[in-house]
N, C-alpha and C. Protein backbone atom coordinates (compact mmCIF):
# COMPACT_ATOMS: atom_id res chain seq x y z
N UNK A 1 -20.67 213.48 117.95
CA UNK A 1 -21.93 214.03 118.39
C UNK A 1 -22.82 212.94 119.00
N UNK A 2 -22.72 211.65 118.34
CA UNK A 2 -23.38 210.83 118.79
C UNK A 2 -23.17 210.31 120.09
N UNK A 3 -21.75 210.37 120.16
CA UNK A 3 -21.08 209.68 121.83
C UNK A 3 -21.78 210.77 122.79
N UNK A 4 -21.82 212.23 122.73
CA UNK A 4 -22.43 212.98 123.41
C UNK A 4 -23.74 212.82 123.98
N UNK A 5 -24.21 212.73 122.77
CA UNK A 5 -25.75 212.26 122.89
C UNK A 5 -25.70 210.73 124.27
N UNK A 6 -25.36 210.30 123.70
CA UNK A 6 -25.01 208.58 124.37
C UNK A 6 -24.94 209.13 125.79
N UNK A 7 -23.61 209.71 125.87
CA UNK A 7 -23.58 209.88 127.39
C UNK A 7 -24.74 210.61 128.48
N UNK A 8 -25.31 211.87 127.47
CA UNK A 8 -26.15 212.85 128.18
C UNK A 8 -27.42 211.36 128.19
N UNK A 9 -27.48 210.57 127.71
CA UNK A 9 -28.81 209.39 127.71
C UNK A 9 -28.54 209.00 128.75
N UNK A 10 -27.03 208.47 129.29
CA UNK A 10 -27.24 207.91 130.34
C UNK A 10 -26.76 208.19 131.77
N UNK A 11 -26.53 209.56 131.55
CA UNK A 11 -26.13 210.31 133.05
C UNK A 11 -27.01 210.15 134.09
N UNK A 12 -28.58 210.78 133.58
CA UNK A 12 -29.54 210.16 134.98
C UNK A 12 -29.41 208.70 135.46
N UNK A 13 -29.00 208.03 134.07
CA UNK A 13 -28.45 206.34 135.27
C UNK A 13 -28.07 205.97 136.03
N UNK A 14 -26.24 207.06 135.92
CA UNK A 14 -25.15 207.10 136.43
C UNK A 14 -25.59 207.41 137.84
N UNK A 15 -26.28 208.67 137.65
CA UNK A 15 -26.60 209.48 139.07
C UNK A 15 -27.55 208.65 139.52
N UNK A 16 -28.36 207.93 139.48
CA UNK A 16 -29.13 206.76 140.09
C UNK A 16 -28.18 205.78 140.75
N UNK A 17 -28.05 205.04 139.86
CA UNK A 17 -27.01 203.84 140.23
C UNK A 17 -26.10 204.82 141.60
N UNK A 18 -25.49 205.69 141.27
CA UNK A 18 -24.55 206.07 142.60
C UNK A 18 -25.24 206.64 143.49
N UNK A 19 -26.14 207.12 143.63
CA UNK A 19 -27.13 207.40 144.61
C UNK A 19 -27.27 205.89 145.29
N UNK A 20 -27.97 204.64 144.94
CA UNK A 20 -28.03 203.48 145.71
C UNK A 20 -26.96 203.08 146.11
N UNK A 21 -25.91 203.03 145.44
CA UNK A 21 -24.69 202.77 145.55
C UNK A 21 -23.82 203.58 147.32
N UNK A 22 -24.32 204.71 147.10
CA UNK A 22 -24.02 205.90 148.34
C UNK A 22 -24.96 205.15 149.08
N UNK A 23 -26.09 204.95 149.48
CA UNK A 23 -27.11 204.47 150.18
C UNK A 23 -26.71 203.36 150.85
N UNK A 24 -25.80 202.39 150.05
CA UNK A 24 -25.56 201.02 150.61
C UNK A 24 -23.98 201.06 151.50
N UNK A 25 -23.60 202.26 151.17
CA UNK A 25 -22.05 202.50 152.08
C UNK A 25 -21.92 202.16 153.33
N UNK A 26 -20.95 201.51 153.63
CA UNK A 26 -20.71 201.43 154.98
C UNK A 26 -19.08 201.97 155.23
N UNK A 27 -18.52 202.04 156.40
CA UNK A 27 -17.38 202.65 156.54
C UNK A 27 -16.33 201.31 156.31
N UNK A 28 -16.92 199.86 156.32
CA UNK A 28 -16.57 198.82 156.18
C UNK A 28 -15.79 198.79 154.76
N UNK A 29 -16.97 198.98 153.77
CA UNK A 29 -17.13 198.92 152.45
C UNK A 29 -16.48 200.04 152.01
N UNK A 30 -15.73 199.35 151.01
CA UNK A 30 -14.66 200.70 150.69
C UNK A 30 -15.66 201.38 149.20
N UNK A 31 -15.35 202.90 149.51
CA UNK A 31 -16.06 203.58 148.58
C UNK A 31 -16.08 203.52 147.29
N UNK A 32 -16.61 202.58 146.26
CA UNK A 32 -16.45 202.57 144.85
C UNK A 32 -16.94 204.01 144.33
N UNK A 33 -17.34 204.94 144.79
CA UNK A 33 -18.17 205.97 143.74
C UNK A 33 -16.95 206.82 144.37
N UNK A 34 -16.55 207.14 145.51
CA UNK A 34 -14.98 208.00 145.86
C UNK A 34 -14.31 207.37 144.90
N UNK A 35 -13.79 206.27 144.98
CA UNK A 35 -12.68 205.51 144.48
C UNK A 35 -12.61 205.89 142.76
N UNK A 36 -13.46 205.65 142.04
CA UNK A 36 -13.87 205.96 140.66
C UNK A 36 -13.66 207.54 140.24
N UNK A 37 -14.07 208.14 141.21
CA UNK A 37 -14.20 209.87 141.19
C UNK A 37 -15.58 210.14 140.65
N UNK A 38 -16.60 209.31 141.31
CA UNK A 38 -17.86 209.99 140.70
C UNK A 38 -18.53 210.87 141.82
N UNK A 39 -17.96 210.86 143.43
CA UNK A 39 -18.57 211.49 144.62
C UNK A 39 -17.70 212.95 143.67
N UNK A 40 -16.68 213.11 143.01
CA UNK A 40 -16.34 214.36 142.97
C UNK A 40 -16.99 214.95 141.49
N UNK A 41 -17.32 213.73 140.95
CA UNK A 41 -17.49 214.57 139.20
C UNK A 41 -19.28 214.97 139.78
N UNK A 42 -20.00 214.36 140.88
CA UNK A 42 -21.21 214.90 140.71
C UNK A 42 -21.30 215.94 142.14
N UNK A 43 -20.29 216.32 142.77
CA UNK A 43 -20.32 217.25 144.00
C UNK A 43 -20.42 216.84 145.02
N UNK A 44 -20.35 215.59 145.22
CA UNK A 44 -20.09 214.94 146.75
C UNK A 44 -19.22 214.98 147.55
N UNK A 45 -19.25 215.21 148.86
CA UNK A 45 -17.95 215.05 149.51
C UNK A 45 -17.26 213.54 149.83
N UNK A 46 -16.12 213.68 149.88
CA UNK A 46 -15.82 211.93 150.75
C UNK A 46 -16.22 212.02 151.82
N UNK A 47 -16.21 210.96 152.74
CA UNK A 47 -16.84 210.51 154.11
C UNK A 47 -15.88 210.67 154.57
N UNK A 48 -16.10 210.22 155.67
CA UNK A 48 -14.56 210.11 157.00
C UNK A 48 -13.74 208.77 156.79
N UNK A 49 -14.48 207.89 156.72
CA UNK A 49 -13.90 206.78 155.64
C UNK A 49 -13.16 206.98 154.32
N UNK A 50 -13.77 207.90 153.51
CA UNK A 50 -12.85 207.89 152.47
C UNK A 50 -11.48 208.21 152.90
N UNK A 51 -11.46 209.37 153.80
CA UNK A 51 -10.31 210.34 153.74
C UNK A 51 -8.87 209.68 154.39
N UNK A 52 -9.73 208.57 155.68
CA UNK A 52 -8.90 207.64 155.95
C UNK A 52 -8.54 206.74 155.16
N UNK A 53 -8.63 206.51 154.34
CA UNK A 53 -8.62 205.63 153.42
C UNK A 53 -7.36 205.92 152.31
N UNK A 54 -7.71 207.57 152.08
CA UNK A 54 -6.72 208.15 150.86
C UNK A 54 -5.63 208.53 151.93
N UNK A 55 -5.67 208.57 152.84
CA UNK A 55 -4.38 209.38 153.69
C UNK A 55 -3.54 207.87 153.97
N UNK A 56 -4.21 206.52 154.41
CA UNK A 56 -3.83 205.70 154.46
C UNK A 56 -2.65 204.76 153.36
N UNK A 57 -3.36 205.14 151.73
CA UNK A 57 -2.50 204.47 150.61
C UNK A 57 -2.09 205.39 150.14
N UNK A 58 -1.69 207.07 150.52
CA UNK A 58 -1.01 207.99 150.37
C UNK A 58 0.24 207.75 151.14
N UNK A 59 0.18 207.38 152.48
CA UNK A 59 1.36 207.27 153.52
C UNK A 59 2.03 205.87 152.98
N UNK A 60 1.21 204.96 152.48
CA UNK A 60 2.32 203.97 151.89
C UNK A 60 3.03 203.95 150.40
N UNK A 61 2.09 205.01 149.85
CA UNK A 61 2.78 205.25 148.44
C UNK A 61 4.07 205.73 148.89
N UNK A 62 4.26 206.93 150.20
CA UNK A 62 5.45 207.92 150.00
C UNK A 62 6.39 206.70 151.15
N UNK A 63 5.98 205.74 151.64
CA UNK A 63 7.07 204.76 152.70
C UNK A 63 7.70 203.95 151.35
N UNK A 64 6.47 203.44 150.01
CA UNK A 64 7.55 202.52 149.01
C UNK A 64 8.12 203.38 148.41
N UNK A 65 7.49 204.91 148.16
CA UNK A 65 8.65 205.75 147.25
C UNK A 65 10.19 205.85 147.96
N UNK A 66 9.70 206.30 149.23
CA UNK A 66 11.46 206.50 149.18
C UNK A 66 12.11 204.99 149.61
N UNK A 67 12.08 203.65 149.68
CA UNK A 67 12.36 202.53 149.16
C UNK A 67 12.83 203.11 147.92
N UNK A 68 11.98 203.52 146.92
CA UNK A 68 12.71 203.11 145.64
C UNK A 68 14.17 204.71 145.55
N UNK A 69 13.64 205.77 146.18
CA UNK A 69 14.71 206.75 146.16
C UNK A 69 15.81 206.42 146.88
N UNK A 70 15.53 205.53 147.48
CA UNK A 70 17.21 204.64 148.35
C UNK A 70 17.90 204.11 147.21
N UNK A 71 17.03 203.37 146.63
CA UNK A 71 17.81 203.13 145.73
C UNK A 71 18.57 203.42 144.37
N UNK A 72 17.62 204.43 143.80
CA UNK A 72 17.82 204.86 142.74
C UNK A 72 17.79 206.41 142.40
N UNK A 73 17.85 207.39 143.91
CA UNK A 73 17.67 208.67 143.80
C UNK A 73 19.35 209.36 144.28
N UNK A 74 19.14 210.55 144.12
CA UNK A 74 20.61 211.18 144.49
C UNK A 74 20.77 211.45 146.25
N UNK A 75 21.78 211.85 146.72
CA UNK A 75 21.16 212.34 148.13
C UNK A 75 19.86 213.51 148.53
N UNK A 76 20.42 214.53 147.91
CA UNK A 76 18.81 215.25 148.06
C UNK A 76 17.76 214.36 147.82
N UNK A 77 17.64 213.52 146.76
CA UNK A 77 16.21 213.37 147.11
C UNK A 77 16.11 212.26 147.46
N UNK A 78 16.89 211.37 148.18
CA UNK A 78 16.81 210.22 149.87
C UNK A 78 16.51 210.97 150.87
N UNK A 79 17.52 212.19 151.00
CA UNK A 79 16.70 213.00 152.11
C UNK A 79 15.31 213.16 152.59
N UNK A 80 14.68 213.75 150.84
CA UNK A 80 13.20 214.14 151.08
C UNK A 80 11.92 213.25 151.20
N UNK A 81 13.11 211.75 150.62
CA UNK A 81 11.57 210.89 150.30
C UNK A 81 11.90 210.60 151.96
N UNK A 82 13.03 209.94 152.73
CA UNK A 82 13.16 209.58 154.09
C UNK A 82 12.39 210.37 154.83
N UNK A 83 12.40 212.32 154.30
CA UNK A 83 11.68 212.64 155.43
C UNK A 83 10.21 212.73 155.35
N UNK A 84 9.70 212.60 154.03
CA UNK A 84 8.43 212.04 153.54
C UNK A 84 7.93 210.64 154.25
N UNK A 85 8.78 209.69 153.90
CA UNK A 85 8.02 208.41 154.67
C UNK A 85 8.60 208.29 156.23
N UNK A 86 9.01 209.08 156.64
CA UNK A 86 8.93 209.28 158.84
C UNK A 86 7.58 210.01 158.73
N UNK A 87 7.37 211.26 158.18
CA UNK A 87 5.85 211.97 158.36
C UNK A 87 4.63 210.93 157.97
N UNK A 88 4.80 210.21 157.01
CA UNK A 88 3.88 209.05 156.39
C UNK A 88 3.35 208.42 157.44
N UNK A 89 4.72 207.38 158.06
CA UNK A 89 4.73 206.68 159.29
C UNK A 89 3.59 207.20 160.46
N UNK A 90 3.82 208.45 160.36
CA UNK A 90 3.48 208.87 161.88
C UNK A 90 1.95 209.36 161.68
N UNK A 91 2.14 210.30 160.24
CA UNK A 91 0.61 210.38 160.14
C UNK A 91 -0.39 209.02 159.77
N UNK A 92 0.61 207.86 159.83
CA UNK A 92 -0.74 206.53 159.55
C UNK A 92 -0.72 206.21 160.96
N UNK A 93 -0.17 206.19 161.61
CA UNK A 93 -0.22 205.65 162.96
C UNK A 93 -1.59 206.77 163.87
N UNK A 94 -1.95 207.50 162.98
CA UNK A 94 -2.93 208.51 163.20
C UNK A 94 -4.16 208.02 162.67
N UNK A 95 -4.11 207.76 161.61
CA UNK A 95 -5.14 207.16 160.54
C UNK A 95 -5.37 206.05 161.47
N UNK A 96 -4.66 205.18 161.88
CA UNK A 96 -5.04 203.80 162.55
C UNK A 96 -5.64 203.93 163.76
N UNK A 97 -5.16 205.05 165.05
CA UNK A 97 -5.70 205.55 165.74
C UNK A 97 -7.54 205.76 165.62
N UNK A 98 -7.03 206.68 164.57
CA UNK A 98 -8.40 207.23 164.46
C UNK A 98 -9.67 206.25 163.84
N UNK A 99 -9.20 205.44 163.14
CA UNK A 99 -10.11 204.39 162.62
C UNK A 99 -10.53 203.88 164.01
N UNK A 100 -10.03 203.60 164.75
CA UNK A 100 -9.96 202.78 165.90
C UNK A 100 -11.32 203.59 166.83
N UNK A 101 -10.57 205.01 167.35
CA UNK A 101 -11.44 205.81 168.15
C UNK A 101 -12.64 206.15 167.33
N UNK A 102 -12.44 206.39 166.55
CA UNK A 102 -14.30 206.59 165.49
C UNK A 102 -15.10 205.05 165.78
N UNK A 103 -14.38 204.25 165.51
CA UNK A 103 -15.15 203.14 165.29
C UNK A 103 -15.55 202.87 164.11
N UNK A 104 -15.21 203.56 163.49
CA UNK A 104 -15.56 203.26 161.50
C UNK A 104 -15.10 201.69 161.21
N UNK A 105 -13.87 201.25 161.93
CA UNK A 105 -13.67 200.15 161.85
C UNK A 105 -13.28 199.56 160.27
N UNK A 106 -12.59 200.38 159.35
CA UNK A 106 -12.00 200.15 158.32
C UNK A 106 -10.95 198.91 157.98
N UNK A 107 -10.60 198.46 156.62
CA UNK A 107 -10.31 197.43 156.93
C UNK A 107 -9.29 197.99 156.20
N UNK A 108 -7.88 198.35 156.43
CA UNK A 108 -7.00 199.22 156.27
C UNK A 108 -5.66 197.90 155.22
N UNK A 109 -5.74 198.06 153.87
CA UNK A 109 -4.99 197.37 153.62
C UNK A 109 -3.64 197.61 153.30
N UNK A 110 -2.80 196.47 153.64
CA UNK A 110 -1.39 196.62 153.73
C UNK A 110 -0.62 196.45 152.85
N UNK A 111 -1.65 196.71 151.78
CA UNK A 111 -0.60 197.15 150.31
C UNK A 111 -1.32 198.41 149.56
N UNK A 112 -0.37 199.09 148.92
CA UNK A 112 -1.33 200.25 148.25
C UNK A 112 -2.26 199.43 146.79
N UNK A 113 -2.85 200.71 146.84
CA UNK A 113 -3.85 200.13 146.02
C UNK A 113 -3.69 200.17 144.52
N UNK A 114 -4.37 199.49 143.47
CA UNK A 114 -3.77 198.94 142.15
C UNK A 114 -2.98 200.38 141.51
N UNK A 115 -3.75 201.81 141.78
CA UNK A 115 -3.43 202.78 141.21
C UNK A 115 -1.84 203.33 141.40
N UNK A 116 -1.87 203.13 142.80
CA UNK A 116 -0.46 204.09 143.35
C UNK A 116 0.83 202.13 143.11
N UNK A 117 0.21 201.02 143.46
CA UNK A 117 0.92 200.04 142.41
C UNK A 117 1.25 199.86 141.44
N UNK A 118 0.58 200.69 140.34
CA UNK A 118 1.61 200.68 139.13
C UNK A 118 2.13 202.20 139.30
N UNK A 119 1.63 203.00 139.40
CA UNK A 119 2.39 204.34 139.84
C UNK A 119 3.95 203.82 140.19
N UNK A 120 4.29 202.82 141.69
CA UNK A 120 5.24 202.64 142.02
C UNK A 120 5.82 201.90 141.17
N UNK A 121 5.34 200.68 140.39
CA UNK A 121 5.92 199.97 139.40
C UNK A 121 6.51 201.06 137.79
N UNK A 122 5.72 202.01 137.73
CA UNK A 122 6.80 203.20 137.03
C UNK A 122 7.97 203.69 137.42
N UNK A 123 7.77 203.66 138.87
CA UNK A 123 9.31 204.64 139.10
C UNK A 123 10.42 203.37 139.11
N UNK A 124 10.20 202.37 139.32
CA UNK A 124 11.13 200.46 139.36
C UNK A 124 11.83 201.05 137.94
N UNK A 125 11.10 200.86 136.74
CA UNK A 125 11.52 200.92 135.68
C UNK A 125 12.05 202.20 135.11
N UNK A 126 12.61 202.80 135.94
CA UNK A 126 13.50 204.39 135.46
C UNK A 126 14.56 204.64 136.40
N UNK A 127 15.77 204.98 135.54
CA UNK A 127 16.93 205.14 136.26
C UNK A 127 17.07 206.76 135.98
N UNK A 128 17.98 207.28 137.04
CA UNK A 128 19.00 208.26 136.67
C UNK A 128 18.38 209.58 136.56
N UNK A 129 18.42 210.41 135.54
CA UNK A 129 17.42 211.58 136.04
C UNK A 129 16.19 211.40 135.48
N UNK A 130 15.79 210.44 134.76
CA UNK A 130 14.75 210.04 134.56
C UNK A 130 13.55 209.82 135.66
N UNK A 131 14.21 208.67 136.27
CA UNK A 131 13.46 208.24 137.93
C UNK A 131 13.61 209.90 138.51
N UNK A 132 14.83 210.58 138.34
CA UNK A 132 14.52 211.93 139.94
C UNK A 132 12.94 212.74 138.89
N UNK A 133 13.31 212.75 137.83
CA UNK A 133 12.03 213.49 136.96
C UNK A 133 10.67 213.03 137.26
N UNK A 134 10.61 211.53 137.31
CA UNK A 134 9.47 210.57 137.09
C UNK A 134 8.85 210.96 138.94
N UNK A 135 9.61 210.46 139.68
CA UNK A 135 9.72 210.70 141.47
C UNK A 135 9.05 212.12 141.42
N UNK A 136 9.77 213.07 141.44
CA UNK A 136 9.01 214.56 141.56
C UNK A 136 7.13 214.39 140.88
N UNK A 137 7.38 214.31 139.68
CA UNK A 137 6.05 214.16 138.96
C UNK A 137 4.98 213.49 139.59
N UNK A 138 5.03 212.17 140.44
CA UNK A 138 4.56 211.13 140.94
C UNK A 138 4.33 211.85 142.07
N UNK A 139 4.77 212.44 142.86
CA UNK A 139 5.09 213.07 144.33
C UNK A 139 3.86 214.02 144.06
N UNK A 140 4.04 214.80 143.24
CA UNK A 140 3.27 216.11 143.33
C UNK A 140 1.90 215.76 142.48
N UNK A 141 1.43 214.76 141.88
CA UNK A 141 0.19 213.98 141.69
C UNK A 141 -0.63 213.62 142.46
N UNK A 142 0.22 212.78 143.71
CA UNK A 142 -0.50 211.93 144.45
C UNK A 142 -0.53 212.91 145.53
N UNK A 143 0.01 214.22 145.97
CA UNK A 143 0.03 215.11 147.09
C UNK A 143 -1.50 216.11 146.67
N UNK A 144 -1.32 216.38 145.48
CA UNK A 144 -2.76 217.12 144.70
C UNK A 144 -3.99 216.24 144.99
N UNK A 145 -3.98 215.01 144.29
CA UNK A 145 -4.98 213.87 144.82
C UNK A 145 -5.22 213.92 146.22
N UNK A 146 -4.12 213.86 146.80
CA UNK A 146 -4.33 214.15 149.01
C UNK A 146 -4.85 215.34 149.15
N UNK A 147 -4.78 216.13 149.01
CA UNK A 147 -4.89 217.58 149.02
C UNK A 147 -6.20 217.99 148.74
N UNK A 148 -6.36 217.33 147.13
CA UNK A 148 -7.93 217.46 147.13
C UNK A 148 -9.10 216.85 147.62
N UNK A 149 -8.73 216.03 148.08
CA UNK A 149 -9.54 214.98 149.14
C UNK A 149 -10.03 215.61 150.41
N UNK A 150 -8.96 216.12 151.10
CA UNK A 150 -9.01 216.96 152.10
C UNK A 150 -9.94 218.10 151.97
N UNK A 151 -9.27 218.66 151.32
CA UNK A 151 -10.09 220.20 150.64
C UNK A 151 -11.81 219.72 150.64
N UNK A 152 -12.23 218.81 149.89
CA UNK A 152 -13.30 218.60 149.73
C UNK A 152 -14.06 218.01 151.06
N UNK A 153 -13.16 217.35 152.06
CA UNK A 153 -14.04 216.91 153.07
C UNK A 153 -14.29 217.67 153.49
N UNK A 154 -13.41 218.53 153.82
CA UNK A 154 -13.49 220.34 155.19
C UNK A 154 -14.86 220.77 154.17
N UNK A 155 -15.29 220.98 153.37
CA UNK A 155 -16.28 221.63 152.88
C UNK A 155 -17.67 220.96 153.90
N UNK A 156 -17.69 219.46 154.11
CA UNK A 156 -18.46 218.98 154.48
C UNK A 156 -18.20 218.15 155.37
N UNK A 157 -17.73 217.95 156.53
CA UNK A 157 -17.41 216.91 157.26
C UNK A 157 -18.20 216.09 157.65
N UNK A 158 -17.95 214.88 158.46
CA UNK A 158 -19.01 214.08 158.86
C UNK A 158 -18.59 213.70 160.39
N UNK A 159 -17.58 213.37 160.44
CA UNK A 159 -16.99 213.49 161.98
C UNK A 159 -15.78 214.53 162.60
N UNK A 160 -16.51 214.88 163.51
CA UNK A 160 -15.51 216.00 164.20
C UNK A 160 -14.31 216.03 164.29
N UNK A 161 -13.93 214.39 164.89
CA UNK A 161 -12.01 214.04 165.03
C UNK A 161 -11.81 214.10 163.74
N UNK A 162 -12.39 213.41 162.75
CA UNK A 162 -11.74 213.35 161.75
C UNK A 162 -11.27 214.99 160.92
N UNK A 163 -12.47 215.45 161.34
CA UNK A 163 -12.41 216.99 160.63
C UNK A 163 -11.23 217.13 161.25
N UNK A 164 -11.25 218.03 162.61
CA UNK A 164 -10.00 218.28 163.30
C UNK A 164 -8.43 217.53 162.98
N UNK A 165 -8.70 216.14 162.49
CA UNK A 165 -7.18 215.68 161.67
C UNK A 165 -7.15 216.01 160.30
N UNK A 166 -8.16 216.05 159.62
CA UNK A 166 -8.01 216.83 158.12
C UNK A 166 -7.20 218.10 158.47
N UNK A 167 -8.15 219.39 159.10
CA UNK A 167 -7.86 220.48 159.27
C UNK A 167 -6.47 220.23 159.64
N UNK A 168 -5.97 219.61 160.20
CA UNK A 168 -4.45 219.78 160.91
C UNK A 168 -3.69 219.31 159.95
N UNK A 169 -3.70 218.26 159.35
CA UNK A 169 -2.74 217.92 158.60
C UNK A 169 -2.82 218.58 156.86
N UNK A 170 -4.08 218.91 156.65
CA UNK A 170 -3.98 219.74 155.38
C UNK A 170 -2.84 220.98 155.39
N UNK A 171 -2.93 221.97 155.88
CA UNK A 171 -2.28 222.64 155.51
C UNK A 171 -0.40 222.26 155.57
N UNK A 172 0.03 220.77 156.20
CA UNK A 172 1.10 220.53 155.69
C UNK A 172 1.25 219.94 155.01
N UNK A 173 0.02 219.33 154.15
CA UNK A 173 0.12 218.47 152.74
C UNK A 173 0.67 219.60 152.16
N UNK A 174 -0.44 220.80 152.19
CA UNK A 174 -0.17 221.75 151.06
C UNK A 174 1.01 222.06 150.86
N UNK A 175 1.92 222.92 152.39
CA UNK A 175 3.33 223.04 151.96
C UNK A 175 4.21 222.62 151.80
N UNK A 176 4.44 220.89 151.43
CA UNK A 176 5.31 220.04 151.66
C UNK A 176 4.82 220.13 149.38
N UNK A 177 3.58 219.92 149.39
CA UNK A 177 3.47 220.38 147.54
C UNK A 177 3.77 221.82 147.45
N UNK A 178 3.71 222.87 147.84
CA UNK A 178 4.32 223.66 147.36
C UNK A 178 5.73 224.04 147.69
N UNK A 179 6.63 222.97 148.57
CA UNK A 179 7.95 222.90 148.12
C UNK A 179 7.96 221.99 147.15
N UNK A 180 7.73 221.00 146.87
CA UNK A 180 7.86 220.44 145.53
C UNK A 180 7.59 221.15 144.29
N UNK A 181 6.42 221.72 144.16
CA UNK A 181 6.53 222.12 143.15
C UNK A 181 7.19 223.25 142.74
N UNK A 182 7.73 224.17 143.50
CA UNK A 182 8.99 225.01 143.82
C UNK A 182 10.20 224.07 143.29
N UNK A 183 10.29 223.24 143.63
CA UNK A 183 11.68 222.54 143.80
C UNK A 183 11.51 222.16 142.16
N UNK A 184 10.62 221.55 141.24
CA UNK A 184 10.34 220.99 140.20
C UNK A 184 10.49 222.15 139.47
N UNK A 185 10.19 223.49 139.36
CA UNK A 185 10.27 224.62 138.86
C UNK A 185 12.01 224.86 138.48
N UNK A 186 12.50 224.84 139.86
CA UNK A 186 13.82 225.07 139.79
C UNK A 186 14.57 223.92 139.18
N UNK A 187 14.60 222.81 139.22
CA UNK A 187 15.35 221.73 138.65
C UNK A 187 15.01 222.02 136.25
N UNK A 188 13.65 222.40 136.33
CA UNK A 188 13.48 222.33 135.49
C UNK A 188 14.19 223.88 134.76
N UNK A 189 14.34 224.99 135.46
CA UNK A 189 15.78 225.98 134.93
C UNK A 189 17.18 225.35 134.73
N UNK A 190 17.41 224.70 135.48
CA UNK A 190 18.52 224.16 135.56
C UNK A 190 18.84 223.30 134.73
N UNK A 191 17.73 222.35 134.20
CA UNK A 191 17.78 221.41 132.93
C UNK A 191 18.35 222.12 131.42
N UNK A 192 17.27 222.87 131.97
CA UNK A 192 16.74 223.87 130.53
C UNK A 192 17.84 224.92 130.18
């Protein structure tokens, strides 16, 4: 009861502090209050920056996943991560584009970030149907995380191109997760 108390004491903080925090953003400056999940726990949308940002260490999560499904997945699922990281490829070469033509001028880094790094450092340490179990699970996490990112910018956009590449590429986030999670459904009869 007391931790409750505690927290409800210091929520108007929270929402202060990230209010200045939002205030001091630049498209430069990568979003700590997106990044944390506090633009979503208090109803904010991401920026056009954010979204480039999550589509950016989304497309390299799914280029090192299937790296690791080369190595340690069956053929079906080399297939899917290969055809996962060609779409990756092509939709960052979009992201880079578009950073470019906006002028947001992001500073696009060329490793994923600590989260989807140990993410990938989980699937290293699992073999066999473990890793194809662990791979699916991981896949359809980080596609929900994309997904909802999206979802939430279209509510509010801030730049037009960018909207127009959300809008376009959302609805094949979505059905590329709802073959997965189709596919996870069925593997899991088959276990069972």
């Amino acid at each position: 009861m007391r931790l409750i108390a505690g927290l409800v004491a210091i929520l108007p903080a929270v929402v202060i502090m990230s209010g200045v925090i939002a205030t001091a953003e630049t498209p430069r400056k990568h979003s700590l209050i997106e990044a944390v999940g506090i633009k979503e726990l208090v109803g904010w949308p991401p920026n056009a920056a954010d979204v480039l940002r999550y589509l950016h260490q989304f497309n390299m999560f799914q280029v090192q996943a299937a790296g690791l499904a080369d190595a340690r997945g069956d053929d079906s699922l080399r297939q899917y991560a290969f055809a996962q990281a060609r779409l990756a490829r092509e939709r960052d070469q979009q992201v880079v584009k578009l950073n470019t033509f906006t002028l947001l001028s992001i500073d696009l880094p060329n490793q994923p970030n600590v989260i989807l790094s140990n993410e990938l450092a989980g699937l290293r340490g699992a073999v066999g149907r473990r890793f194809i179990a662990d791979f699916h699970a991981k896949q359809i996490q980080e596609f929900h995380r994309t997904v909802d990112v999206m979802r939430r910018y279209l509510l509010h956009p801030d730049n037009d191109q960018i909207r127009r590449f959300a809008a376009e590429q959302l609805p094949l986030l979505e059905r590329d997760l709802e073959m997965l999670e189709g596919r996870e459904m069925r593997e899991d009869r088959i276990a069972g």
